[in-house]
Protein backbone atom coordinates (compact mmCIF):
# COMPACT_ATOMS: atom_id res chain seq x y z
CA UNK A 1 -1.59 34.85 2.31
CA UNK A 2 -3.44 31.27 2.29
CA UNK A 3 -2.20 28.41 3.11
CA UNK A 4 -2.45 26.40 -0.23
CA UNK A 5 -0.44 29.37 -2.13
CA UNK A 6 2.46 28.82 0.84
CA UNK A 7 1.86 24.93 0.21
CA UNK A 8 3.22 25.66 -3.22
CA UNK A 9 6.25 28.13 -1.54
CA UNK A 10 7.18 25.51 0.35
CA UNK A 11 6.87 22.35 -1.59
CA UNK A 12 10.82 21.94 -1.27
CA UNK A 13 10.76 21.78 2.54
CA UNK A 14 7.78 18.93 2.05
CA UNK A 15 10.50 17.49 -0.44
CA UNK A 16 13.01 17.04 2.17
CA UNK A 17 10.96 15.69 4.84
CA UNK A 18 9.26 13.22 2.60
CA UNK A 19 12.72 12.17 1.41
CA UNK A 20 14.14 11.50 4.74
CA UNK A 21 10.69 9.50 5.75
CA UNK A 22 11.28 7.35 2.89
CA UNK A 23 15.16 6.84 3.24
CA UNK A 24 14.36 5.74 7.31
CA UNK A 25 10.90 4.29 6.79
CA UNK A 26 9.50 5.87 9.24
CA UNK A 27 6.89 8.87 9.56
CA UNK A 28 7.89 10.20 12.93
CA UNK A 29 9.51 13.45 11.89
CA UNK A 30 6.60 14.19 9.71
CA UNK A 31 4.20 13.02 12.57
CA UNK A 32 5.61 15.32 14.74
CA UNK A 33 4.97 18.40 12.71
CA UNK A 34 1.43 17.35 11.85
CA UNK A 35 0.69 17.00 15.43
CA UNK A 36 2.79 19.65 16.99
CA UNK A 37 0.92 22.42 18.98
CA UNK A 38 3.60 24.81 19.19
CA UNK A 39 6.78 25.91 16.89
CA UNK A 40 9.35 24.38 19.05
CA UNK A 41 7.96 20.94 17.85
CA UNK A 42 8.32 21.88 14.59
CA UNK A 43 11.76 23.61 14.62
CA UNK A 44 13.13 20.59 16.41
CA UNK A 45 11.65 18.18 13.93
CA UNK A 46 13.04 20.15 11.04
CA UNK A 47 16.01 20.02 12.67
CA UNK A 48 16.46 16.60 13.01
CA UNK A 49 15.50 16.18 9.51
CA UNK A 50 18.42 18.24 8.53
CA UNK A 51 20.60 16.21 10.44
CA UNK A 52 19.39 12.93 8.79
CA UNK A 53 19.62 14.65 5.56
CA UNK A 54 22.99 16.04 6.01
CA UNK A 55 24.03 12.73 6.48
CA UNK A 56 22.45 10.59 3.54
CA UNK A 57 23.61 13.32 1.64
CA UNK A 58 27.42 13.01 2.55
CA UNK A 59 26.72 8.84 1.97
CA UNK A 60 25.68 9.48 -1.84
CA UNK A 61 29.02 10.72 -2.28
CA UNK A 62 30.83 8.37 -0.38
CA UNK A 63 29.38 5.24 -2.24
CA UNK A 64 27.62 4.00 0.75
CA UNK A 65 24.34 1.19 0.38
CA UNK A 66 21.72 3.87 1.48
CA UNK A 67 21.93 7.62 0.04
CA UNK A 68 19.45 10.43 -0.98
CA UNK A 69 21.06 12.39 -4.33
CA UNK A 70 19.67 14.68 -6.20
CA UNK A 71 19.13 14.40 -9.42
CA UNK A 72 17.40 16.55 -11.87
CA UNK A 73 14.22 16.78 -11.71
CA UNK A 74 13.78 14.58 -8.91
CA UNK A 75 15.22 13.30 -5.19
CA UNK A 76 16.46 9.61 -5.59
CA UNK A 77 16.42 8.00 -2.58
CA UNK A 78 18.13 4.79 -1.77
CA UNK A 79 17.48 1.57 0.64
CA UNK A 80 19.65 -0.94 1.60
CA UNK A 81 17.33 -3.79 1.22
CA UNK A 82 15.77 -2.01 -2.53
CA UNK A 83 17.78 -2.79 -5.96
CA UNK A 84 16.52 0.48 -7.01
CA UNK A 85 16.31 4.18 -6.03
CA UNK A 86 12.80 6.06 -5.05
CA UNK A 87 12.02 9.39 -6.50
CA UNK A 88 10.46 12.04 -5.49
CA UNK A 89 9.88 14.89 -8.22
CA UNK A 90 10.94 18.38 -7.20
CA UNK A 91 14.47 19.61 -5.31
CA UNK A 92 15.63 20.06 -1.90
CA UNK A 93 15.20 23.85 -0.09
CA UNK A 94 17.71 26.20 -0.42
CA UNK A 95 18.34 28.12 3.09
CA UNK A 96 15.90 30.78 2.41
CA UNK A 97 12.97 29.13 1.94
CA UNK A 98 14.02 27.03 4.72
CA UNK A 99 14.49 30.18 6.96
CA UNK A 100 10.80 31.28 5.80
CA UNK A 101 9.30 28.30 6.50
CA UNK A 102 10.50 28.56 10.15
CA UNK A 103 9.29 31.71 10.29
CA UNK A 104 5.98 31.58 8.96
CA UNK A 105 4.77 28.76 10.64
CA UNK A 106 6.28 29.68 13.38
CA UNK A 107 2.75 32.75 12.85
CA UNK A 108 0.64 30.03 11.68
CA UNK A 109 1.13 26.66 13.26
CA UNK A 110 -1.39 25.48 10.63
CA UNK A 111 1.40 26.00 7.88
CA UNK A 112 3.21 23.38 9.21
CA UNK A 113 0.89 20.87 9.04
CA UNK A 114 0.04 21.13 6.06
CA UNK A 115 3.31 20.95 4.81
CA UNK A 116 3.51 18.00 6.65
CA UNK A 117 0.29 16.56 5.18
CA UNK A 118 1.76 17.28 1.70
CA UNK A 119 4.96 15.48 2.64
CA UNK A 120 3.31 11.74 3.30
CA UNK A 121 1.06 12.54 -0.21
CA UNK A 122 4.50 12.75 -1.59
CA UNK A 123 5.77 9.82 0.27
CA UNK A 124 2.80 7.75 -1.16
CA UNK A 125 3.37 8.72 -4.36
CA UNK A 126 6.51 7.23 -4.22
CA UNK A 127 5.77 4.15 -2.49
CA UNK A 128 3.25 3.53 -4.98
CA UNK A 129 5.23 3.68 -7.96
CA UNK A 130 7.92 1.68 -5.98
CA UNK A 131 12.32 1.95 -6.66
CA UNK A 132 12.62 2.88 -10.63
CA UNK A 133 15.24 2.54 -12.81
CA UNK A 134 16.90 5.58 -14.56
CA UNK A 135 15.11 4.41 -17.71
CA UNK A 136 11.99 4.04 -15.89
CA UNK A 137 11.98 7.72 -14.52
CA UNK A 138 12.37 8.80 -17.76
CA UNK A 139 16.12 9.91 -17.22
């Protein structure tokens, strides 16, 4: 299987790391996968994107300042110091494809990457169109 047809598998795993790079402006989880030279890097990485996740999750439904939710066609992700959420069209990754991912580039170290490549695309995408309103998303 190519790369660029698993790029499409796992857009949701590219999802979640671009929406944790966004809610903690910074790149270093994503950096770590592009550059890692072995699976451990990237199963730690994904790990600790879980983790971050896990958390902004839980904060979305506590009313806290900075939260990712999902919404329904998209990942809103908020800042503290933005009026406005980010989004990021597509959906989080259900275990499975999560479980895949680990496994397949775990093969192919090259899958990784480029999931990680995909993920700061994303990232600019969002930057670039800046925090919208639900109006302006077209919700």
């Amino acid at each position: 299987m190519s790369v660029s047809l698993n790029l499409r598998k796992y857009r949701e795993v590219a999802v979640a790391l671009a929406s944790v790079g966004v809610y903690t402006e910074s790149y270093s989880i994503i950096d770590r996968i592009a550059n890692a030279l072995g699976s451990e890097s990237v199963i730690r990485a994904i790990y600790e994107n879980g983790r971050i996740l896990e958390s902004a999750l839980r904060a979305a439904k506590s009313g806290g300042e900075e939260w990712i939710k999902p919404s329904e066609d998209s990942i809103l992700i908020k800042r503290k110091d933005e009026p406005k959420p980010y989004a990021i069209k597509g959906s989080l990754p259900n275990e499975a494809i999560l479980r895949e991912f680990l496994e397949e580039s775990s093969k192919d170290i090259t899958l990784a990457r480029a999931v990680a490549s995909y993920a700061m695309q994303l990232i600019a995408s969002a930057i670039s169109q800046g925090p919208r309103s639900r109006r302006e998303r077209g919700a």
